[in-house]
C-alpha atoms as a PDB file:
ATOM      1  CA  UNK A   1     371.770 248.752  40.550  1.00  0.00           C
ATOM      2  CA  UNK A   2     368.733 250.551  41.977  1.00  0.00           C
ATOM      3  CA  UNK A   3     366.857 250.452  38.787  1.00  0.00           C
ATOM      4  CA  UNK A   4     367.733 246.777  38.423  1.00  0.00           C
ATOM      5  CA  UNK A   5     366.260 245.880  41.676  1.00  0.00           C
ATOM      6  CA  UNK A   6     362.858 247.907  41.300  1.00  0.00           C
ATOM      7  CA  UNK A   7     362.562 245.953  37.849  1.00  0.00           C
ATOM      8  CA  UNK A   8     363.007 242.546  40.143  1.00  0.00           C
ATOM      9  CA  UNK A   9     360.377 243.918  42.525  1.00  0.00           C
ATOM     10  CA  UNK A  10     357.979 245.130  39.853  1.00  0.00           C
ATOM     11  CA  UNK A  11     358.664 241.554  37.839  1.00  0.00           C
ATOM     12  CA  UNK A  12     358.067 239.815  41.642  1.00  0.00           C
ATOM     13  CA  UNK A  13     354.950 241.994  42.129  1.00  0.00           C
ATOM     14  CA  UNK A  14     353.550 241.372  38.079  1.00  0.00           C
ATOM     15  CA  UNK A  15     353.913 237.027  38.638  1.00  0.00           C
ATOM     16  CA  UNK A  16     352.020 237.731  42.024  1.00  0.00           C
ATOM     17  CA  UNK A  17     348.959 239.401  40.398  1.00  0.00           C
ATOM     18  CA  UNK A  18     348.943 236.817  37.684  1.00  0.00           C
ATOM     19  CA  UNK A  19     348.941 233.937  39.678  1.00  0.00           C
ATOM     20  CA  UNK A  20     346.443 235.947  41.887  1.00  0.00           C
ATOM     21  CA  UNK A  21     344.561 236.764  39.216  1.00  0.00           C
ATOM     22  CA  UNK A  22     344.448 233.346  37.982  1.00  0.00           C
ATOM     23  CA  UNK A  23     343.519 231.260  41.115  1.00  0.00           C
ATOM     24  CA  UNK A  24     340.361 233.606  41.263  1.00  0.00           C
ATOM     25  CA  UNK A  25     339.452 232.466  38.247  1.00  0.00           C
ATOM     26  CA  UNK A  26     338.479 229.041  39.438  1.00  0.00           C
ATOM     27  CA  UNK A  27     335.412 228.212  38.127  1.00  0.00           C
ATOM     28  CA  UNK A  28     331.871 227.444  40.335  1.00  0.00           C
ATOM     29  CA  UNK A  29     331.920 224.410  41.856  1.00  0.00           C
ATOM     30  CA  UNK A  30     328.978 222.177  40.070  1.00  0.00           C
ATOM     31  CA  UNK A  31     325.291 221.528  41.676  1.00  0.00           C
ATOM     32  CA  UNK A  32     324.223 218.042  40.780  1.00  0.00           C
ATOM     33  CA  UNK A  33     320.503 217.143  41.314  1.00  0.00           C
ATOM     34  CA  UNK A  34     321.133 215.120  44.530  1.00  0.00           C
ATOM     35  CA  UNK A  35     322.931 218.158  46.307  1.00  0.00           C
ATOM     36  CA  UNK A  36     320.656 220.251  45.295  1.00  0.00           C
ATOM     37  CA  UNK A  37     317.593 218.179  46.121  1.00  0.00           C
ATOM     38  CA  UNK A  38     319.146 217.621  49.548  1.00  0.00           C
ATOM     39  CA  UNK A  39     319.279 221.286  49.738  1.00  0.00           C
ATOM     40  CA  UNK A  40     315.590 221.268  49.305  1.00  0.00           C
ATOM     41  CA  UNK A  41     314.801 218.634  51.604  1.00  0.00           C
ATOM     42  CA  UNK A  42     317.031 220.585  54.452  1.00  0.00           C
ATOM     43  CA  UNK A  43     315.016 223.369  54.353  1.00  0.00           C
ATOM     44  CA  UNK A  44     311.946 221.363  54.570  1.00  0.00           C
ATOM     45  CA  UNK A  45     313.166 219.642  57.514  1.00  0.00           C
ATOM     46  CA  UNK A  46     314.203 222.427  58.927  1.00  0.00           C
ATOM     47  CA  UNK A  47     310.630 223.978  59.171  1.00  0.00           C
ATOM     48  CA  UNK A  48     308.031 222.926  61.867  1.00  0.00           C
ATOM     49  CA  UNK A  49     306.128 219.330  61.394  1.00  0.00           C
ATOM     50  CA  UNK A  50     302.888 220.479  60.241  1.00  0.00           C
ATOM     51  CA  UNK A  51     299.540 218.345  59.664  1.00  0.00           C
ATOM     52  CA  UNK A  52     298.049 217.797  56.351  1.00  0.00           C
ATOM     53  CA  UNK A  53     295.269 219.282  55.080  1.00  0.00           C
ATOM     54  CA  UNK A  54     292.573 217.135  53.574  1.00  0.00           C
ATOM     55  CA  UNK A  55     289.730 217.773  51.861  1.00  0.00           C
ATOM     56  CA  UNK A  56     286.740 215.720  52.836  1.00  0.00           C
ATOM     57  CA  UNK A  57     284.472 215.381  49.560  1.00  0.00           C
ATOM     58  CA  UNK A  58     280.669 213.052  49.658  1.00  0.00           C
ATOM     59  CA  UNK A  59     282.481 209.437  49.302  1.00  0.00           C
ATOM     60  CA  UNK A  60     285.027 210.896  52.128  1.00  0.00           C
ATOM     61  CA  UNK A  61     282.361 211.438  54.384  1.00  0.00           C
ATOM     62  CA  UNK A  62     280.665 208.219  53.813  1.00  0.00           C
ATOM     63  CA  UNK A  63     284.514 207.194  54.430  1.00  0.00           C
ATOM     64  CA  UNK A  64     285.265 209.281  57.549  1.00  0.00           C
ATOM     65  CA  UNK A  65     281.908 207.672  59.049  1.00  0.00           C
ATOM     66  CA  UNK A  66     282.853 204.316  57.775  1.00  0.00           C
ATOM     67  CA  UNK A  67     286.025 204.563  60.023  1.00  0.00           C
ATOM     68  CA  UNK A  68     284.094 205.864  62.895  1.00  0.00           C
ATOM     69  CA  UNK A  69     286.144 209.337  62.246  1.00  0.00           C
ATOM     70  CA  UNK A  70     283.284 211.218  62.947  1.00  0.00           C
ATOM     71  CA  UNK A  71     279.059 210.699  62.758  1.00  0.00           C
ATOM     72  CA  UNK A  72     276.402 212.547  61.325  1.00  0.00           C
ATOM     73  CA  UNK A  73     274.564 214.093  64.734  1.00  0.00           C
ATOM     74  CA  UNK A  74     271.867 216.793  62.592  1.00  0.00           C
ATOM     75  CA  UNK A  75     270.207 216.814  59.313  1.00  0.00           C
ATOM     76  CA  UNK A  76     268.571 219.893  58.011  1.00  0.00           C
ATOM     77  CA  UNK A  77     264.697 219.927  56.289  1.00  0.00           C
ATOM     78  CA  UNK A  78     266.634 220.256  52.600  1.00  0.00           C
ATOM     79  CA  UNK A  79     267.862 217.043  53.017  1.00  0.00           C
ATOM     80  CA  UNK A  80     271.557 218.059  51.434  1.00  0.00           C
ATOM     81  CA  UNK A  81     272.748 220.287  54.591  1.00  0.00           C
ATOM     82  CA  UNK A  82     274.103 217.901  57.740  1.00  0.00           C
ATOM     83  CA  UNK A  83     276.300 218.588  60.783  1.00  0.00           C
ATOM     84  CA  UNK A  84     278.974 216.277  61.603  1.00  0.00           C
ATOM     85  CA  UNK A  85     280.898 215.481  64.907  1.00  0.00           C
ATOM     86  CA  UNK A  86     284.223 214.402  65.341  1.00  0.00           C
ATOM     87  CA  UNK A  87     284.261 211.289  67.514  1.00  0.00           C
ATOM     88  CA  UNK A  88     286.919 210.646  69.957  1.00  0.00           C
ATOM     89  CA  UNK A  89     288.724 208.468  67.358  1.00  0.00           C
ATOM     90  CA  UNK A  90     288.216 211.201  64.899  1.00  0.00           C
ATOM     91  CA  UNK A  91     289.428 213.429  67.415  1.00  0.00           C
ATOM     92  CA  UNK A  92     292.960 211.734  67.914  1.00  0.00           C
ATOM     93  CA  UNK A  93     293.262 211.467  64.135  1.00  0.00           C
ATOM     94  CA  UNK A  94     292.092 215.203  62.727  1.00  0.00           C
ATOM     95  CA  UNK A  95     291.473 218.213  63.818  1.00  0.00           C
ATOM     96  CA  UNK A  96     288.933 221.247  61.616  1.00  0.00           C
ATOM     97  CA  UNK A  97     290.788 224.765  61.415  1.00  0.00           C
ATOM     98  CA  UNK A  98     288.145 226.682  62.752  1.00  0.00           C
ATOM     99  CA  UNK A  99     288.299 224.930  65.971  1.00  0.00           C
ATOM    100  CA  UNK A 100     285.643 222.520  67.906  1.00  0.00           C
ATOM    101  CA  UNK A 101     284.250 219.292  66.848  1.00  0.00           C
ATOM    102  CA  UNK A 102     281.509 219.780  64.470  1.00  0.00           C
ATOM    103  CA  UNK A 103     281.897 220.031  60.690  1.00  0.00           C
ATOM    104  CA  UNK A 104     279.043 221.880  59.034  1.00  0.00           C
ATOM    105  CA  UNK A 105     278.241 220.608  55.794  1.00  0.00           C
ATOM    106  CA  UNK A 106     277.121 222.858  53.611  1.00  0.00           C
ATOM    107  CA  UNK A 107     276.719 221.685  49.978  1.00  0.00           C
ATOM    108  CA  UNK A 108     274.495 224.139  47.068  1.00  0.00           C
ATOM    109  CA  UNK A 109     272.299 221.271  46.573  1.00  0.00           C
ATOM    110  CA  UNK A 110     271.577 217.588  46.772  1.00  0.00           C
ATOM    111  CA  UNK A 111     273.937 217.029  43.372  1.00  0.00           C
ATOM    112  CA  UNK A 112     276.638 219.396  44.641  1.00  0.00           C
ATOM    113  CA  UNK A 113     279.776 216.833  44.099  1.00  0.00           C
ATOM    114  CA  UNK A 114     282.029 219.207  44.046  1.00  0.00           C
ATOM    115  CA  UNK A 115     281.588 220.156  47.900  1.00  0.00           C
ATOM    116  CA  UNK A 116     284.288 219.494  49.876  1.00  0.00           C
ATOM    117  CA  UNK A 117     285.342 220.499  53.706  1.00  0.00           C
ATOM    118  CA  UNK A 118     288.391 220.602  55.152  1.00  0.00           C
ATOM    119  CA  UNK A 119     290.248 218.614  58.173  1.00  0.00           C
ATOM    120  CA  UNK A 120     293.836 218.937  58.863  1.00  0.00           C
ATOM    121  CA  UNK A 121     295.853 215.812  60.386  1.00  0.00           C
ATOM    122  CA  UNK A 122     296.972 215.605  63.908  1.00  0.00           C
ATOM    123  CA  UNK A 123     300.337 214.017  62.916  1.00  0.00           C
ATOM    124  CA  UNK A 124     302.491 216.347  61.583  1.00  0.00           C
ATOM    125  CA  UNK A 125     305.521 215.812  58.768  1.00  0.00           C
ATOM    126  CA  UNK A 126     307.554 217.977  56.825  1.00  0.00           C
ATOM    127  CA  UNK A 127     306.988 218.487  53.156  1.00  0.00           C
ATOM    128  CA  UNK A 128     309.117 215.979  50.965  1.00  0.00           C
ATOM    129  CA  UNK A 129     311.099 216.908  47.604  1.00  0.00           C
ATOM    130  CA  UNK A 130     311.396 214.310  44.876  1.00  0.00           C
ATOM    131  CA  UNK A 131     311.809 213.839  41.162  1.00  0.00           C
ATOM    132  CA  UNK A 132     314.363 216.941  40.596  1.00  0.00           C
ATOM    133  CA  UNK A 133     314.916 217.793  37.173  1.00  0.00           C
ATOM    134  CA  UNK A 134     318.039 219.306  35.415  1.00  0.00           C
ATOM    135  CA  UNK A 135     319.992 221.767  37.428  1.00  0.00           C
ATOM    136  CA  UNK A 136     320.494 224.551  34.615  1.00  0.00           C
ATOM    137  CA  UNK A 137     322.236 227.988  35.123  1.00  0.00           C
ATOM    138  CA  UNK A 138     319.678 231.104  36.163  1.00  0.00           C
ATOM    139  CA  UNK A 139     319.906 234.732  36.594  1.00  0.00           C
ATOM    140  CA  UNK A 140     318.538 236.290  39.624  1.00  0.00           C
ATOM    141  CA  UNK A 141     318.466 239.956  40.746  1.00  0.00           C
ATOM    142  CA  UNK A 142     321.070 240.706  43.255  1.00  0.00           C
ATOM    143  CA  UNK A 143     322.736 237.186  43.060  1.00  0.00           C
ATOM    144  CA  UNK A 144     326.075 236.596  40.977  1.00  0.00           C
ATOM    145  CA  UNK A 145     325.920 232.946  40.104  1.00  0.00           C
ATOM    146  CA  UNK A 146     322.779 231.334  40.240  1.00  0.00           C
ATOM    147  CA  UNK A 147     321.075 228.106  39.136  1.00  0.00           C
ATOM    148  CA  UNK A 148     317.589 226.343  39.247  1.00  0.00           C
ATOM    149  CA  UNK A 149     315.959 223.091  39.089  1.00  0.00           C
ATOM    150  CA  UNK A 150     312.344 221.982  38.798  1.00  0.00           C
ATOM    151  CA  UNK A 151     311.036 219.245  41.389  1.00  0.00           C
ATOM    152  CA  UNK A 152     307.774 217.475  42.747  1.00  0.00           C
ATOM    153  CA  UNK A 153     306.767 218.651  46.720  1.00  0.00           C
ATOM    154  CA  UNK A 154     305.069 215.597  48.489  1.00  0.00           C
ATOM    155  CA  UNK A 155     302.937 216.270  51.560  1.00  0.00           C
ATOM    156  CA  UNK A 156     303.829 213.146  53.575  1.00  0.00           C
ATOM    157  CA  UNK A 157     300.891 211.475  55.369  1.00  0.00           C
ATOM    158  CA  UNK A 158     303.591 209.173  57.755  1.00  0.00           C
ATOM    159  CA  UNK A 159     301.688 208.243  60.778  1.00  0.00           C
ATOM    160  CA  UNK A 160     298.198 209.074  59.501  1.00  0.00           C
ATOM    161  CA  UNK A 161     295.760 206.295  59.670  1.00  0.00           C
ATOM    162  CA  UNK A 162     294.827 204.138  56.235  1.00  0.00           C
ATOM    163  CA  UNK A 163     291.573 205.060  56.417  1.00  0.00           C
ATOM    164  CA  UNK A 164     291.982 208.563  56.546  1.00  0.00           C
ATOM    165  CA  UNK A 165     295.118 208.429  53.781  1.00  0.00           C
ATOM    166  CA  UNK A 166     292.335 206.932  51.562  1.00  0.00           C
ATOM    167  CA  UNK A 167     290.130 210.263  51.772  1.00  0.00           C
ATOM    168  CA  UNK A 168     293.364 211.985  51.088  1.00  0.00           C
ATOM    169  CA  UNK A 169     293.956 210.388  47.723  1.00  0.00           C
ATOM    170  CA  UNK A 170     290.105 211.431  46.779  1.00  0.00           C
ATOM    171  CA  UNK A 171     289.412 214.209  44.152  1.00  0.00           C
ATOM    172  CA  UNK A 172     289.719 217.491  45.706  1.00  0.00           C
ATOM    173  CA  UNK A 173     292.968 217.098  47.348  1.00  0.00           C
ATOM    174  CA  UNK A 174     296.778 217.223  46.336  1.00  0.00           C
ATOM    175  CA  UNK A 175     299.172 215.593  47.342  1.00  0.00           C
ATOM    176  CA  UNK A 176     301.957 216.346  45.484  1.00  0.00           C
ATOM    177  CA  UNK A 177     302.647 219.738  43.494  1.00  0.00           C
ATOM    178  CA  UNK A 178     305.467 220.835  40.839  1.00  0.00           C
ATOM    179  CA  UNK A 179     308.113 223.458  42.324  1.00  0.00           C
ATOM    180  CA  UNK A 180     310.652 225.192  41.118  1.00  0.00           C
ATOM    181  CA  UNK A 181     313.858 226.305  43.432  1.00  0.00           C
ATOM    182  CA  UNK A 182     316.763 228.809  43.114  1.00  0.00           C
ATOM    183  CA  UNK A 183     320.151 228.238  44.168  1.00  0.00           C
ATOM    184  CA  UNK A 184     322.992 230.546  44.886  1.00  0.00           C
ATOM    185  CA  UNK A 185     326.670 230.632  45.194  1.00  0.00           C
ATOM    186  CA  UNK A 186     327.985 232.257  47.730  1.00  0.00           C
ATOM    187  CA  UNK A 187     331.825 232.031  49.771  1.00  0.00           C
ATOM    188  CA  UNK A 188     332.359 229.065  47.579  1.00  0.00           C
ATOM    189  CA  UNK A 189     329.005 226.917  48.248  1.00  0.00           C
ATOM    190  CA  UNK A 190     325.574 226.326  47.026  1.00  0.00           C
ATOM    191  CA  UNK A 191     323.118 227.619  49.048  1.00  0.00           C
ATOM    192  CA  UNK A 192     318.899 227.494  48.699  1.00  0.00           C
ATOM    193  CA  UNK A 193     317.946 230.842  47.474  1.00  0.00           C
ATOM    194  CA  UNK A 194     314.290 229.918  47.490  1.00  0.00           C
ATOM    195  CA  UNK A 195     311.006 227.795  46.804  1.00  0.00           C
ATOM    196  CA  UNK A 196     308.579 229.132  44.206  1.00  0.00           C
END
């Protein structure tokens, strides 16, 4: 009788494990682009609003002073160097990361296209994600199940003024830049494991 009811116990005990064995077995739950881009695009907006930067190249300046932004106030003897201050439109519109007013430009020579300076906007966004690519299965250090997807960051110029958005599509600035992000399982849900 005893023997008969340790072999009940030990057959009770053996379906437990199985069954416990077999409902941690459950596979990953799946990522699909749109969660995981939405992952993305919480972290994003989860970070402070920050101001663009722009880079102000020859036609932007011409531009900048076109939309009263800001006007040339000094002109060196080469002819190619010029100081420029921010007007008080300019001022509610961009602001130069060095501090003040005055933008000091400084070109090599009179044919120096390439020269650019840069302002940052006043209004500030967060970043944007877009275009994600396949979601495809990784393998990152410390992290069990992992996966990763490719996407396009946007810098978003909402509230900046059409005149200055126009300097912002010149060459010597980017607007948008390919990314690629992590994501890891863990207790069951996909979490952002980072932005590279």
């Amino acid at each position: 009788m005893r023997s008969m009811l340790k072999m009940n116990t030990l057959g009770v005990v053996a379906i437990l494990g199985v069954g416990m064995f077999l409902a941690g077995c459950k596979s990953a739950p799946d990522l699909t682009q749109s969660q995981a881009l939405a992952l993305i695009q919480a972290n994003y907006d989860h970070a402070p609003a920050v101001g663009a930067d722009i880079f102000v190249n020859d036609l932007g300046m011409r531009q900048g002073i076109s939309a009263k932004f800001w006007t040339r106030t000094t002109i060196y003897p080469n002819k190619f160097w010029a100081d420029f201050t921010l007007t008080p439109d300019g001022k509610k519109v961009v602001k130069l990361p060095g501090g003040g007013d005055v933008m000091q430009w400084r070109p090599d020579s009179l044919n120096d296209t390439g020269y650019t300076y840069k302002v940052v906007t006043i209004a500030g966004n967060h970043l944007k994600a877009r275009n994600i690519g396949d979601v495809q299965d990784e393998v990152l250090p410390g992290v069990t199940t992992a996966k990763g997807a490719q996407f396009t960051e946007a810098v978003d110029l909402t509230g900046v003024p059409d005149a200055l958005q126009e300097i912002a599509r010149n060459p010597g600035n980017q607007l948008t830049t390919k990314r690629h992000a992590d994501f890891e399982l863990a207790d069951n849900t996909w979490k952002l494991h980072s932005v590279q």
